[in-house]
C-alpha atoms as a PDB file:
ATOM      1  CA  UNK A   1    -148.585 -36.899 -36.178  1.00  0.00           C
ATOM      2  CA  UNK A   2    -148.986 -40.624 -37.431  1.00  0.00           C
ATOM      3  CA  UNK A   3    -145.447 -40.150 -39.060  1.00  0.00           C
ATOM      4  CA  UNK A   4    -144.283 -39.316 -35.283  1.00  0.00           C
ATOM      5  CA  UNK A   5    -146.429 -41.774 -34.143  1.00  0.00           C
ATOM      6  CA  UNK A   6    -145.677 -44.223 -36.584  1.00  0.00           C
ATOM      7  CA  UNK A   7    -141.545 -44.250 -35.498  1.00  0.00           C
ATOM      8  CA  UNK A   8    -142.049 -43.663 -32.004  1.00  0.00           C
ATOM      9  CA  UNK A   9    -143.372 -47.525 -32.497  1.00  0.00           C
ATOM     10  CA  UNK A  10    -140.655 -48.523 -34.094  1.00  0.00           C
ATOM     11  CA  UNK A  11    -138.375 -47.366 -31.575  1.00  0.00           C
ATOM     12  CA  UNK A  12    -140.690 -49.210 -28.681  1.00  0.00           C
ATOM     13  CA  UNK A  13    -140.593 -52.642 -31.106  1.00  0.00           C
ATOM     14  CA  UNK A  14    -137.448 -52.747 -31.272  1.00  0.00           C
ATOM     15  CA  UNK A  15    -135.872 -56.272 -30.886  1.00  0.00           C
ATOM     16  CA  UNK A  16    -132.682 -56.293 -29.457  1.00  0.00           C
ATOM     17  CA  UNK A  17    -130.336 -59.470 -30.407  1.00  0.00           C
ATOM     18  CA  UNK A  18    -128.566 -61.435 -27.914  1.00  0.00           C
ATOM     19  CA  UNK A  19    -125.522 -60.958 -29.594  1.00  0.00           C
ATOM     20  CA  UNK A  20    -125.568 -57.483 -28.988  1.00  0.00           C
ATOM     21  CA  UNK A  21    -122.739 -57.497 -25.992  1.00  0.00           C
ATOM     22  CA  UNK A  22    -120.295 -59.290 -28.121  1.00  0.00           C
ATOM     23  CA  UNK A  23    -120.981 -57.237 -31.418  1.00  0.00           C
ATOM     24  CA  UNK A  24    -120.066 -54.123 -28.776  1.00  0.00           C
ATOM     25  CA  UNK A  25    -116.909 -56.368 -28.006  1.00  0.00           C
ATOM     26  CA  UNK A  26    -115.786 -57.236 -31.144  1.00  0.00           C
ATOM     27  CA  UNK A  27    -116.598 -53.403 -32.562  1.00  0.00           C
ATOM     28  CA  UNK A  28    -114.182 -52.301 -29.468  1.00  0.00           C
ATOM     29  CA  UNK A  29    -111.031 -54.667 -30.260  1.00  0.00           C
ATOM     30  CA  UNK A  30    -111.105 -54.380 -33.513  1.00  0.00           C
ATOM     31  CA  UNK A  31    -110.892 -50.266 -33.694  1.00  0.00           C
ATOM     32  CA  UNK A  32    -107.524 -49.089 -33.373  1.00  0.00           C
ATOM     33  CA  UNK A  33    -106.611 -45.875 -31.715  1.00  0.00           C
ATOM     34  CA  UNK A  34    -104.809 -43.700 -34.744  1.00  0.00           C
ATOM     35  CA  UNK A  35    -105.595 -41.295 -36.604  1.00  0.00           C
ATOM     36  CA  UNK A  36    -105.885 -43.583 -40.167  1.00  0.00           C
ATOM     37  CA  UNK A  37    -108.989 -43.086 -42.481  1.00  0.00           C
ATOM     38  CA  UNK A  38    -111.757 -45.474 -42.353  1.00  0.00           C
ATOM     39  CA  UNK A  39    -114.093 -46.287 -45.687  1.00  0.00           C
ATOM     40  CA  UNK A  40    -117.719 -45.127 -45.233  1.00  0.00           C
ATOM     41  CA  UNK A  41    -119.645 -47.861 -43.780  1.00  0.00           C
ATOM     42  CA  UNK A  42    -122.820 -48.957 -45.074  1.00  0.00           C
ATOM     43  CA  UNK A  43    -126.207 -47.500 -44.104  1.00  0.00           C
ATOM     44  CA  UNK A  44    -128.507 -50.443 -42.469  1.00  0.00           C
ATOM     45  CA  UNK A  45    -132.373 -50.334 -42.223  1.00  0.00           C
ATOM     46  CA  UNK A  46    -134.702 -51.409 -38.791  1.00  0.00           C
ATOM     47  CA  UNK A  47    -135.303 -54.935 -38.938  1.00  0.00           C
ATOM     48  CA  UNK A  48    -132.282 -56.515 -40.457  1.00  0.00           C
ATOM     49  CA  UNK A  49    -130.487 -59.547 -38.774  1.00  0.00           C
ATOM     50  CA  UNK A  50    -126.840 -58.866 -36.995  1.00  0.00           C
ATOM     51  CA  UNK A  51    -124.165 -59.325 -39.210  1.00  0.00           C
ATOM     52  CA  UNK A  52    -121.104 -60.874 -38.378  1.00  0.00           C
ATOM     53  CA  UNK A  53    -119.172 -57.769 -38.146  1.00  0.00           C
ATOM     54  CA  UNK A  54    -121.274 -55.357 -37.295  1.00  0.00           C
ATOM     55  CA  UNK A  55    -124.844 -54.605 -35.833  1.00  0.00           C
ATOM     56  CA  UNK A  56    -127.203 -54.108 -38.840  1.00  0.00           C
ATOM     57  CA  UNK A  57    -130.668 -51.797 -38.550  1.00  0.00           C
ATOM     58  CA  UNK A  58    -130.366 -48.184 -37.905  1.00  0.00           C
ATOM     59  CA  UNK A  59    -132.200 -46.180 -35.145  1.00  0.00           C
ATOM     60  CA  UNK A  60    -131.999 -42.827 -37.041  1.00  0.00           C
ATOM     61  CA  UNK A  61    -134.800 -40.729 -36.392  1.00  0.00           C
ATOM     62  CA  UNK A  62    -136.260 -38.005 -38.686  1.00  0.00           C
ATOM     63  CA  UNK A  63    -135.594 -34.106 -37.183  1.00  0.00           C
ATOM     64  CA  UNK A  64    -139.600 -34.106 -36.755  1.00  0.00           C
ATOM     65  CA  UNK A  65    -139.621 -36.951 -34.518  1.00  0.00           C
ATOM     66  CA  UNK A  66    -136.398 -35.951 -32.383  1.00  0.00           C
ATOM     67  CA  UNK A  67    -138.057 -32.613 -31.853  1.00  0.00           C
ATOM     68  CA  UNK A  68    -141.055 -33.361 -30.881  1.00  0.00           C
ATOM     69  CA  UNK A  69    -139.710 -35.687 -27.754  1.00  0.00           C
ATOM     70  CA  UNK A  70    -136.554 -33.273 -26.898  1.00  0.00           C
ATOM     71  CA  UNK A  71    -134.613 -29.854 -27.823  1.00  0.00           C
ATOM     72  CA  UNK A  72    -131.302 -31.625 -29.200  1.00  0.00           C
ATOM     73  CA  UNK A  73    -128.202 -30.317 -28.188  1.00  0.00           C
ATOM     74  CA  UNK A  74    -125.879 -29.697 -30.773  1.00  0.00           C
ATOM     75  CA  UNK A  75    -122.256 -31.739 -29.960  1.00  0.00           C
ATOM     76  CA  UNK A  76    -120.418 -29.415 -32.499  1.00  0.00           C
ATOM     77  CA  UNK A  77    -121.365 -29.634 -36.081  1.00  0.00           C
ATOM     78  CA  UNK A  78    -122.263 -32.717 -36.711  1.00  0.00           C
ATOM     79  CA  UNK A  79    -122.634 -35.533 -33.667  1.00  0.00           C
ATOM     80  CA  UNK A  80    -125.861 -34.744 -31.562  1.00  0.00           C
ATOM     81  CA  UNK A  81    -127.498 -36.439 -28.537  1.00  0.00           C
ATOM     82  CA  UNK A  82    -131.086 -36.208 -27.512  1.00  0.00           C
ATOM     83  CA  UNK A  83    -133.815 -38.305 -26.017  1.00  0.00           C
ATOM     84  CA  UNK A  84    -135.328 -40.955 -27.906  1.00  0.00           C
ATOM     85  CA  UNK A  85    -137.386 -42.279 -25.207  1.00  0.00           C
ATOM     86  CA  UNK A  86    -139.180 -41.889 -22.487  1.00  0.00           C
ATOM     87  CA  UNK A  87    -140.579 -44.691 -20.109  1.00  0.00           C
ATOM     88  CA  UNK A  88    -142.740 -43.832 -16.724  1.00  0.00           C
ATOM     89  CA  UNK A  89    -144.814 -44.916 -14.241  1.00  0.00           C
ATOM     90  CA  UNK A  90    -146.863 -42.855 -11.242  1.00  0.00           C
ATOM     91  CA  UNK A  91    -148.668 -45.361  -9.679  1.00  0.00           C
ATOM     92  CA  UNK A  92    -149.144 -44.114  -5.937  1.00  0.00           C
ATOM     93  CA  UNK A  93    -146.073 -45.068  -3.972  1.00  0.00           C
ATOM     94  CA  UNK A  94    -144.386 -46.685  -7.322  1.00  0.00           C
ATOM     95  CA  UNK A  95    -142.713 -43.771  -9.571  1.00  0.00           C
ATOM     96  CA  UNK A  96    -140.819 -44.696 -12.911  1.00  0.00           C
ATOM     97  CA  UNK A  97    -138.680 -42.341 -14.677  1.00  0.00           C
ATOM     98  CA  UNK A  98    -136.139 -43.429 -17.319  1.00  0.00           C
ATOM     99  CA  UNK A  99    -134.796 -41.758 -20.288  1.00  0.00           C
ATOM    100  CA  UNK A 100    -133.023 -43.256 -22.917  1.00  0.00           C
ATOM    101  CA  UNK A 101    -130.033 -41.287 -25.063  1.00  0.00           C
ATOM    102  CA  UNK A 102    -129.353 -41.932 -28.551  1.00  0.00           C
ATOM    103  CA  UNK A 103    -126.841 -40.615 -30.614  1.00  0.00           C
ATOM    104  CA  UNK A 104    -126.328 -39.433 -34.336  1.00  0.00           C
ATOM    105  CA  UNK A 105    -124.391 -38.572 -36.600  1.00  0.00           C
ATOM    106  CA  UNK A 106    -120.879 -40.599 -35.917  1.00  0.00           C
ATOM    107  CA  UNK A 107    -119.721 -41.927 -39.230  1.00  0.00           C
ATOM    108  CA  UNK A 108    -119.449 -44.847 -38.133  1.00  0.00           C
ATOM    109  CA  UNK A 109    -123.256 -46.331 -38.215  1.00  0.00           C
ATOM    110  CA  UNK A 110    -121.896 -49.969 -37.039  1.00  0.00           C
ATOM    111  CA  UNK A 111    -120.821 -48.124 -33.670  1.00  0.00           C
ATOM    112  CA  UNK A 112    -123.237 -45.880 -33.449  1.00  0.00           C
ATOM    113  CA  UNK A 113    -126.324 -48.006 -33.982  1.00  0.00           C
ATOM    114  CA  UNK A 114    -124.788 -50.865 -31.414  1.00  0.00           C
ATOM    115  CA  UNK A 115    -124.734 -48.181 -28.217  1.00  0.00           C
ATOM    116  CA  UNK A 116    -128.418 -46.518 -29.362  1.00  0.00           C
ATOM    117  CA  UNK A 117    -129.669 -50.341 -28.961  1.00  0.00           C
ATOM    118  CA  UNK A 118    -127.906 -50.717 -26.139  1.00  0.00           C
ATOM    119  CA  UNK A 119    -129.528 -47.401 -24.403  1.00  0.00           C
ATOM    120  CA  UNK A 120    -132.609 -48.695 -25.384  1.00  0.00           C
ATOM    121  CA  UNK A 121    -132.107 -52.452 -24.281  1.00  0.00           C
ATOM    122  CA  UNK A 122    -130.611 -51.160 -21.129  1.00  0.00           C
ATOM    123  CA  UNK A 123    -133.611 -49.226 -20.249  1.00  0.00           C
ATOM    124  CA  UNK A 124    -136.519 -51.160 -21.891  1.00  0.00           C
ATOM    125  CA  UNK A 125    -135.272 -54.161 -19.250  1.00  0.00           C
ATOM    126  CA  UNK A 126    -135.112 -51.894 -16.288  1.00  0.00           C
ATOM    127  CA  UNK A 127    -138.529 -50.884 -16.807  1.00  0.00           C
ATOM    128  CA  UNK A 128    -139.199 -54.266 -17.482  1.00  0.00           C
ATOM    129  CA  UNK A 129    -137.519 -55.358 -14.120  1.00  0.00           C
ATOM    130  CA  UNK A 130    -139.140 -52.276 -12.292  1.00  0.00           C
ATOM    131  CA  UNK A 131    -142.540 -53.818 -13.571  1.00  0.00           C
ATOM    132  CA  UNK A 132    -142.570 -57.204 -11.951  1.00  0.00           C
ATOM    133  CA  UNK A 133    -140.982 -55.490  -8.873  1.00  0.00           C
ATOM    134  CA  UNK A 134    -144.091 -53.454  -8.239  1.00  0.00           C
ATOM    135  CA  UNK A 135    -146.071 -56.770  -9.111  1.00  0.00           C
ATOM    136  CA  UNK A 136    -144.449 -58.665  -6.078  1.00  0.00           C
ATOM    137  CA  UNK A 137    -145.071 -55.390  -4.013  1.00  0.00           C
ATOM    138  CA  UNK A 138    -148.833 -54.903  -4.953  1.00  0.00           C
ATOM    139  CA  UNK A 139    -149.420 -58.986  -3.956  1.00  0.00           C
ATOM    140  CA  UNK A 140    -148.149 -58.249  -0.135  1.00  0.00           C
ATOM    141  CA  UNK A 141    -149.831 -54.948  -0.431  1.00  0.00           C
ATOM    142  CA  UNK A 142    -147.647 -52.190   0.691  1.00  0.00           C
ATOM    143  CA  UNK A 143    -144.179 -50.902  -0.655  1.00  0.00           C
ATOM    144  CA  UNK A 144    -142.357 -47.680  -1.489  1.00  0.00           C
ATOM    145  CA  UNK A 145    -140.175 -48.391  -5.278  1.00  0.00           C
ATOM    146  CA  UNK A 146    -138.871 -46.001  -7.598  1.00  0.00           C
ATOM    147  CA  UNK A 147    -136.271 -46.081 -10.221  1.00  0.00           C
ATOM    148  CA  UNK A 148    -134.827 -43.075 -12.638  1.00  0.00           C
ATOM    149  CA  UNK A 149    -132.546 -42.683 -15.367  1.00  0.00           C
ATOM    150  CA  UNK A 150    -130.522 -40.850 -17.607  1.00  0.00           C
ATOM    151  CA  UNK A 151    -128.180 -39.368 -19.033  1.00  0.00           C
ATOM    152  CA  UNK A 152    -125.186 -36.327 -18.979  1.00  0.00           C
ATOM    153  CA  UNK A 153    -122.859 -35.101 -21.398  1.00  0.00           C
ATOM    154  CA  UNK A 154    -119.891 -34.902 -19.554  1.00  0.00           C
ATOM    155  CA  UNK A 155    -117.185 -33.890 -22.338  1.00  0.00           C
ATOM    156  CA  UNK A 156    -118.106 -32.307 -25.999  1.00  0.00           C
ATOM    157  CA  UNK A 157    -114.845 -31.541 -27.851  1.00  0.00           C
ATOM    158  CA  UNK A 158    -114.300 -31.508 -31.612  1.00  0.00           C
ATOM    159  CA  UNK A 159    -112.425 -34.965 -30.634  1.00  0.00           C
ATOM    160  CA  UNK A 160    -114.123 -36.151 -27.574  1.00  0.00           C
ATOM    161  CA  UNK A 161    -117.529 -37.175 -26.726  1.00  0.00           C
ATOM    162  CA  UNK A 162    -118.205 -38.338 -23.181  1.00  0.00           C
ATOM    163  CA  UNK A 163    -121.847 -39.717 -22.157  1.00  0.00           C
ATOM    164  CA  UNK A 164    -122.636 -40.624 -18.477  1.00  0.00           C
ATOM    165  CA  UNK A 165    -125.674 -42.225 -18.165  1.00  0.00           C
ATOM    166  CA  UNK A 166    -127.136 -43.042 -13.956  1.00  0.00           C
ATOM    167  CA  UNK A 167    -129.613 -45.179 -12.681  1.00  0.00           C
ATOM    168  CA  UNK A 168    -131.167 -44.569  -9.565  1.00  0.00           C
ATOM    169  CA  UNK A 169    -132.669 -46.767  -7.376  1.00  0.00           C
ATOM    170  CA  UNK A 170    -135.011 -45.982  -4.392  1.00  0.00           C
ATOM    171  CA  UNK A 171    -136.397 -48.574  -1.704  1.00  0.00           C
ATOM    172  CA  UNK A 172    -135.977 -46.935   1.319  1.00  0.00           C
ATOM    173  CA  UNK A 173    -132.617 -45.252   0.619  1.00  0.00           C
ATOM    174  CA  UNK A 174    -131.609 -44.714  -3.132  1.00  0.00           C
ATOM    175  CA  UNK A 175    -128.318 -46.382  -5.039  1.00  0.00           C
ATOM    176  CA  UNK A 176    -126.692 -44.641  -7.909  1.00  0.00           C
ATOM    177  CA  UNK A 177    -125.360 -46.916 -10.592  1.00  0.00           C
ATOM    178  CA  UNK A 178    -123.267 -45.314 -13.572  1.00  0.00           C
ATOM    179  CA  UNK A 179    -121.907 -46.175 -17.026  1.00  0.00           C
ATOM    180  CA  UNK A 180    -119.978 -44.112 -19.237  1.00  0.00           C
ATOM    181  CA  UNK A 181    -118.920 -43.975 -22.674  1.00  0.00           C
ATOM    182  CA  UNK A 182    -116.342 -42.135 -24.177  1.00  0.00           C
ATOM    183  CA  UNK A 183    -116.110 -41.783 -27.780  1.00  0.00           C
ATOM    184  CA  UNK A 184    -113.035 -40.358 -30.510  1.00  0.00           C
ATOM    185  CA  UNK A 185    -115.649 -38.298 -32.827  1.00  0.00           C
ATOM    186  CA  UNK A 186    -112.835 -37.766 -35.127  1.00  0.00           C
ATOM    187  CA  UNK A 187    -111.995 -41.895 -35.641  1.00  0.00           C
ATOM    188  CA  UNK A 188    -115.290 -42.973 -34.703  1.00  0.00           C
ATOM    189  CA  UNK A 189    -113.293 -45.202 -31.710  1.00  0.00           C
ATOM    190  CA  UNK A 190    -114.698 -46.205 -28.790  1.00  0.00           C
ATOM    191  CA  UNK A 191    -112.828 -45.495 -25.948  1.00  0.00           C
ATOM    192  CA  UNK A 192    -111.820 -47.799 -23.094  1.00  0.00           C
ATOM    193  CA  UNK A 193    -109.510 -48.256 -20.325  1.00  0.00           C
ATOM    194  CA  UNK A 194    -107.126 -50.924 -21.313  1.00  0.00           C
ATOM    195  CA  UNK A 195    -107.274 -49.427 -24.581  1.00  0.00           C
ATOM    196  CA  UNK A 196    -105.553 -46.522 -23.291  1.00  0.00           C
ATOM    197  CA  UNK A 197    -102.527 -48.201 -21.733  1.00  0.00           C
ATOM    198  CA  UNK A 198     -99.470 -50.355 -22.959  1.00  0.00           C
ATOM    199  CA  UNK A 199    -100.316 -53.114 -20.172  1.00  0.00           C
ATOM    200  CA  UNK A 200    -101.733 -54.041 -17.052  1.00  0.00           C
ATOM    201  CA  UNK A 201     -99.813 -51.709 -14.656  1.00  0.00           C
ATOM    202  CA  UNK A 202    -101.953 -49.197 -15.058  1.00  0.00           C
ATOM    203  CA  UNK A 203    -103.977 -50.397 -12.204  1.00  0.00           C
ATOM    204  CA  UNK A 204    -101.883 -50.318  -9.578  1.00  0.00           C
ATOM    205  CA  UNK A 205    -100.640 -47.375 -10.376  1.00  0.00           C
ATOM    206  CA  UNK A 206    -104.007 -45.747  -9.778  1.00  0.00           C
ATOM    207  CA  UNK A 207    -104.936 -47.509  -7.567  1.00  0.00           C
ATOM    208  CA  UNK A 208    -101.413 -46.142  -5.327  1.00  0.00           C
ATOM    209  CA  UNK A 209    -102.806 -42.907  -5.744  1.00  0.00           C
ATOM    210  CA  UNK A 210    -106.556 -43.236  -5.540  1.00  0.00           C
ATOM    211  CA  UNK A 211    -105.598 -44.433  -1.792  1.00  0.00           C
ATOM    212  CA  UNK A 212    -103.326 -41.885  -1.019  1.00  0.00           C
ATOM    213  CA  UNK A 213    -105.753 -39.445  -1.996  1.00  0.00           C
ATOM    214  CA  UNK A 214    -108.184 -40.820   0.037  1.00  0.00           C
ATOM    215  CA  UNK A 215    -105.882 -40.400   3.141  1.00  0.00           C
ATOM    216  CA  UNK A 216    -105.604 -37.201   2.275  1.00  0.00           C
ATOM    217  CA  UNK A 217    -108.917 -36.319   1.739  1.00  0.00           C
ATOM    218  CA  UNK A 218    -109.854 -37.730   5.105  1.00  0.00           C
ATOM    219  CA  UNK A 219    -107.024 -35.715   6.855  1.00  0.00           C
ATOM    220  CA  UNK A 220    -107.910 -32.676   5.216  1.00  0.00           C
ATOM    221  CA  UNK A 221    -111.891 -32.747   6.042  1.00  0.00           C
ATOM    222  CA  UNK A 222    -113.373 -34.719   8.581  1.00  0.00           C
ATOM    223  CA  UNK A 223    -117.099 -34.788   6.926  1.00  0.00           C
ATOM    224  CA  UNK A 224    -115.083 -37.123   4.213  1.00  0.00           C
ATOM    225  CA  UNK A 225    -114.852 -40.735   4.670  1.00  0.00           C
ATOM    226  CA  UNK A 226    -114.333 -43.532   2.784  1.00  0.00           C
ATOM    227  CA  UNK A 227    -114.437 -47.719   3.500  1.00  0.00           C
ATOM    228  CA  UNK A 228    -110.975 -47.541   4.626  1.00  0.00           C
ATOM    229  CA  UNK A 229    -110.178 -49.680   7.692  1.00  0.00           C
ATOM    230  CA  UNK A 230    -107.251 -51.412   7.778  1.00  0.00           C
ATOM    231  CA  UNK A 231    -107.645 -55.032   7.223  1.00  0.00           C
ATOM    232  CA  UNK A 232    -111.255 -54.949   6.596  1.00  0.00           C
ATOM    233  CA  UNK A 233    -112.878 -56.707   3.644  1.00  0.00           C
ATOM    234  CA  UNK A 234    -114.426 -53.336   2.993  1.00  0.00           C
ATOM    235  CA  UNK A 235    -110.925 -51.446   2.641  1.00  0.00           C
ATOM    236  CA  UNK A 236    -110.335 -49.869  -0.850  1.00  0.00           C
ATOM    237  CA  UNK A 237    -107.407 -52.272  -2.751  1.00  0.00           C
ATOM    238  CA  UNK A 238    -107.637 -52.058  -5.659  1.00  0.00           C
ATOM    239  CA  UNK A 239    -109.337 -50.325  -9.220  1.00  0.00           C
ATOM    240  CA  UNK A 240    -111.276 -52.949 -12.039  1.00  0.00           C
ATOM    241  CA  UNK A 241    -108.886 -53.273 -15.093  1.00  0.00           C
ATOM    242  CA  UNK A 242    -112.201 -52.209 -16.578  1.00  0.00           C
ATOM    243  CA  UNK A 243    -113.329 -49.539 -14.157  1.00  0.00           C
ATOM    244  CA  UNK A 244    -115.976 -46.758 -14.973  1.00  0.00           C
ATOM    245  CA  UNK A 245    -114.071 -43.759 -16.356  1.00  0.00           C
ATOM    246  CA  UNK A 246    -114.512 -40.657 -18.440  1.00  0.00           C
ATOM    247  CA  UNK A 247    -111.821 -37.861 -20.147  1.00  0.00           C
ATOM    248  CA  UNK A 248    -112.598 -34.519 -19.476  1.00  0.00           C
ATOM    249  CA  UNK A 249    -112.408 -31.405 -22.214  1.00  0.00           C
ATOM    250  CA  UNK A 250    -108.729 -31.262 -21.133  1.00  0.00           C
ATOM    251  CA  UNK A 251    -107.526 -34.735 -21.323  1.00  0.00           C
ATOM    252  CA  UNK A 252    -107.947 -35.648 -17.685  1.00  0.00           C
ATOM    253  CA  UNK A 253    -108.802 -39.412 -16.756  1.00  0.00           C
ATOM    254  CA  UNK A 254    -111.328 -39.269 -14.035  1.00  0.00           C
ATOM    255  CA  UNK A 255    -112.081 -42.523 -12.349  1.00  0.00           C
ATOM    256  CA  UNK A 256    -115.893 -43.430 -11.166  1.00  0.00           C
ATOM    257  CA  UNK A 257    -117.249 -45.024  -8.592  1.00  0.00           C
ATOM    258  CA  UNK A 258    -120.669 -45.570  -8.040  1.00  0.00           C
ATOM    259  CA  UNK A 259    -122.906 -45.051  -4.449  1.00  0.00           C
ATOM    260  CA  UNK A 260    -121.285 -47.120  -1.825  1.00  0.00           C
ATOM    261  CA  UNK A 261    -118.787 -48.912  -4.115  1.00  0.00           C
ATOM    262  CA  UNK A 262    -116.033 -47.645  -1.724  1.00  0.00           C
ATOM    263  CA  UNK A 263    -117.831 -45.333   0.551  1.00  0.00           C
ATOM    264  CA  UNK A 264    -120.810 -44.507   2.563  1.00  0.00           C
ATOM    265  CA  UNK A 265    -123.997 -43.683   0.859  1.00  0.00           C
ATOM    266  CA  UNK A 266    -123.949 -39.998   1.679  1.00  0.00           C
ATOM    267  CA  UNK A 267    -120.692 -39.382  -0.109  1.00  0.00           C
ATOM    268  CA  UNK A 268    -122.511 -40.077  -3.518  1.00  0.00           C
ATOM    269  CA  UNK A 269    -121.197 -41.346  -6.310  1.00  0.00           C
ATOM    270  CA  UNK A 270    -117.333 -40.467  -6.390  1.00  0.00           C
ATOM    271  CA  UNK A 271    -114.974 -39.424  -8.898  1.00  0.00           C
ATOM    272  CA  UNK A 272    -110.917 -39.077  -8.796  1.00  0.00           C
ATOM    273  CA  UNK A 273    -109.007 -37.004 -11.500  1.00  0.00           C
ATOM    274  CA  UNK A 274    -106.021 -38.772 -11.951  1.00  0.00           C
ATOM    275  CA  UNK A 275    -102.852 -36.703 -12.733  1.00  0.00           C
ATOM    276  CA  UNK A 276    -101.317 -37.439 -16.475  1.00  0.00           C
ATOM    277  CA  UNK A 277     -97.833 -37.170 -15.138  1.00  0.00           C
ATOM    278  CA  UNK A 278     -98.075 -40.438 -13.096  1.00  0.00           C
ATOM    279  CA  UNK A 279     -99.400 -42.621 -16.117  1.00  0.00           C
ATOM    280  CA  UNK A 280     -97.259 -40.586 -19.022  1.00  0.00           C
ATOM    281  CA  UNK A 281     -94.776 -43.948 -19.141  1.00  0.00           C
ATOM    282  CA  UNK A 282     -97.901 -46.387 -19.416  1.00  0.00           C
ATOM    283  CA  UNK A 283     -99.993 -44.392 -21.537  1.00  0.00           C
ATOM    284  CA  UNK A 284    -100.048 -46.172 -25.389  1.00  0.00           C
ATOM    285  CA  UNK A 285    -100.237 -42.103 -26.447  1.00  0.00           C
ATOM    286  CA  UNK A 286    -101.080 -39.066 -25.291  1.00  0.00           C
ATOM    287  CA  UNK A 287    -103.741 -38.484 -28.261  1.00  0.00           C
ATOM    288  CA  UNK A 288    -106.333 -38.856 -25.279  1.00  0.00           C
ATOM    289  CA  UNK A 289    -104.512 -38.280 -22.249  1.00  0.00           C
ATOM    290  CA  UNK A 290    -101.515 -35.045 -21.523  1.00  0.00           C
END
């Protein structure tokens, strides 16, 4: 128990560098998309500065540890994700809920150990946010806050890995925030948008048929609707170049939106699954998506 106890603290100290953002960056550009071999890349210990390259200190946890805080699900024989931490609050009208993900076993440690900070940066600062919140609140002396999060596996191939991780936001009425990550298990590449396509024109391409299924949608059931009037700054235009996404088990993209990014709150978060056809001429390969 002080073993458990012992890197449960080490997980909770951990410092997260500034640089973090562009080490993810740099990590991103410089994989390539193919199916060449990549040397083994050296194992890092907690505590060590960020290298130039690559983010040094390793969040590995021993099988005792990740037990004891979660039943791991197995992501085929060898990549796993499970929770590494927890974070809470239940303070009378203020509830706190927010789990963090962490991955193992990709080969490459560089990439993985960059996103298992990052899950635990991202979370460690929404609790710390959440705090002060409730801080403000308590000095006028009433309020209703919460906040979750977590996470989803939304694609486990032998290839693909797909992570969705939410945030949820309640004062009053609740927002839904999402971030994905999509990961080549085989490579050890992680995945994004641009990466996927020879240029640019990828974006209006789904973004032509992200509005004409929206018409459609709205034609074909009146309960849907969507921030579509004509003219209006609130009319869907256009995609980000670097918008949330995800590839399903069979090679679908499937574009994200979050809670009222383009429609009303009750419609959720929304997804479109975009047909390969349409992007087959703008697609770098079809390793990902056919």
């Amino acid at each position: 128990m002080k073993q458990i106890n012992k890197l449960k603290k080490q997980y909770n100290d951990i410092e997260i560098p500034s640089e973090l953002d562009e080490v993810v960056r740099q990590s991103i550009e410089r994989a390539t998309i193919t199916k060449k071999k990549r040397s083994p890349v050296k194992q890092w210990s907690l505590g060590v500065a960020v290298a130039a390259v690559m983010f040094v200190g390793s969040i590995n946890v021993s099988p005792a540890f990740a037990n004891s805080l979660v039943n791991i699900p197995v992501l085929g024989s060898i990549v796993e994700v499970f929770t590494v931490q927890t974070l809470t609050m239940d303070k009378e009208t203020y509830q706190a809920n927010l789990k963090t993900p962490a991955i193992s076993g990709l080969d490459r440690e560089g990439l993985q150990t960059a996103l298992n900070e990052k899950y635990i940066e991202e979370n460690k600062e929404l609790f710390k946010q959440f705090k002060a919140d409730v801080a403000e609140m308590e000095e006028v002396g009433a309020g209703h806050l919460g906040i979750d999060s977590g996470y989803e596996v939304k694609t486990d191939t032998e290839q693909l890995l797909s992570i969705a991780r939410y945030e949820v936001n309640t004062v009053g009425s609740s927002s839904t925030t999402m971030h994905y990550d999509t990961i080549d298990k085989q490579n050890n590449v992680l995945i994004t948008l641009p990466s996927l396509f020879k240029d640019d024109s990828y974006v209006e391409i789904i973004s032509a048929y992200i509005k004409d299924d929206i018409k459609q949608q709205m034609k074909d059931d009146g309960n849907v609707a969507y921030l579509t009037v004509e003219g209006a700054d609130l009319e869907f235009r256009s995609i980000q170049a670097n918008q949330n996404f995800y590839i399903t088990a069979d090679h679908k993209l499937v574009i994200s939106f979050d809670k009222y990014e383009i429609a009303p709150g009750y419609m959720g978060v929304v997804t479109f699954e975009i047909p390969s056809d349409i992007l087959s001429d703008v697609l770098v390969g079809d390793t990902y998506i056919h």
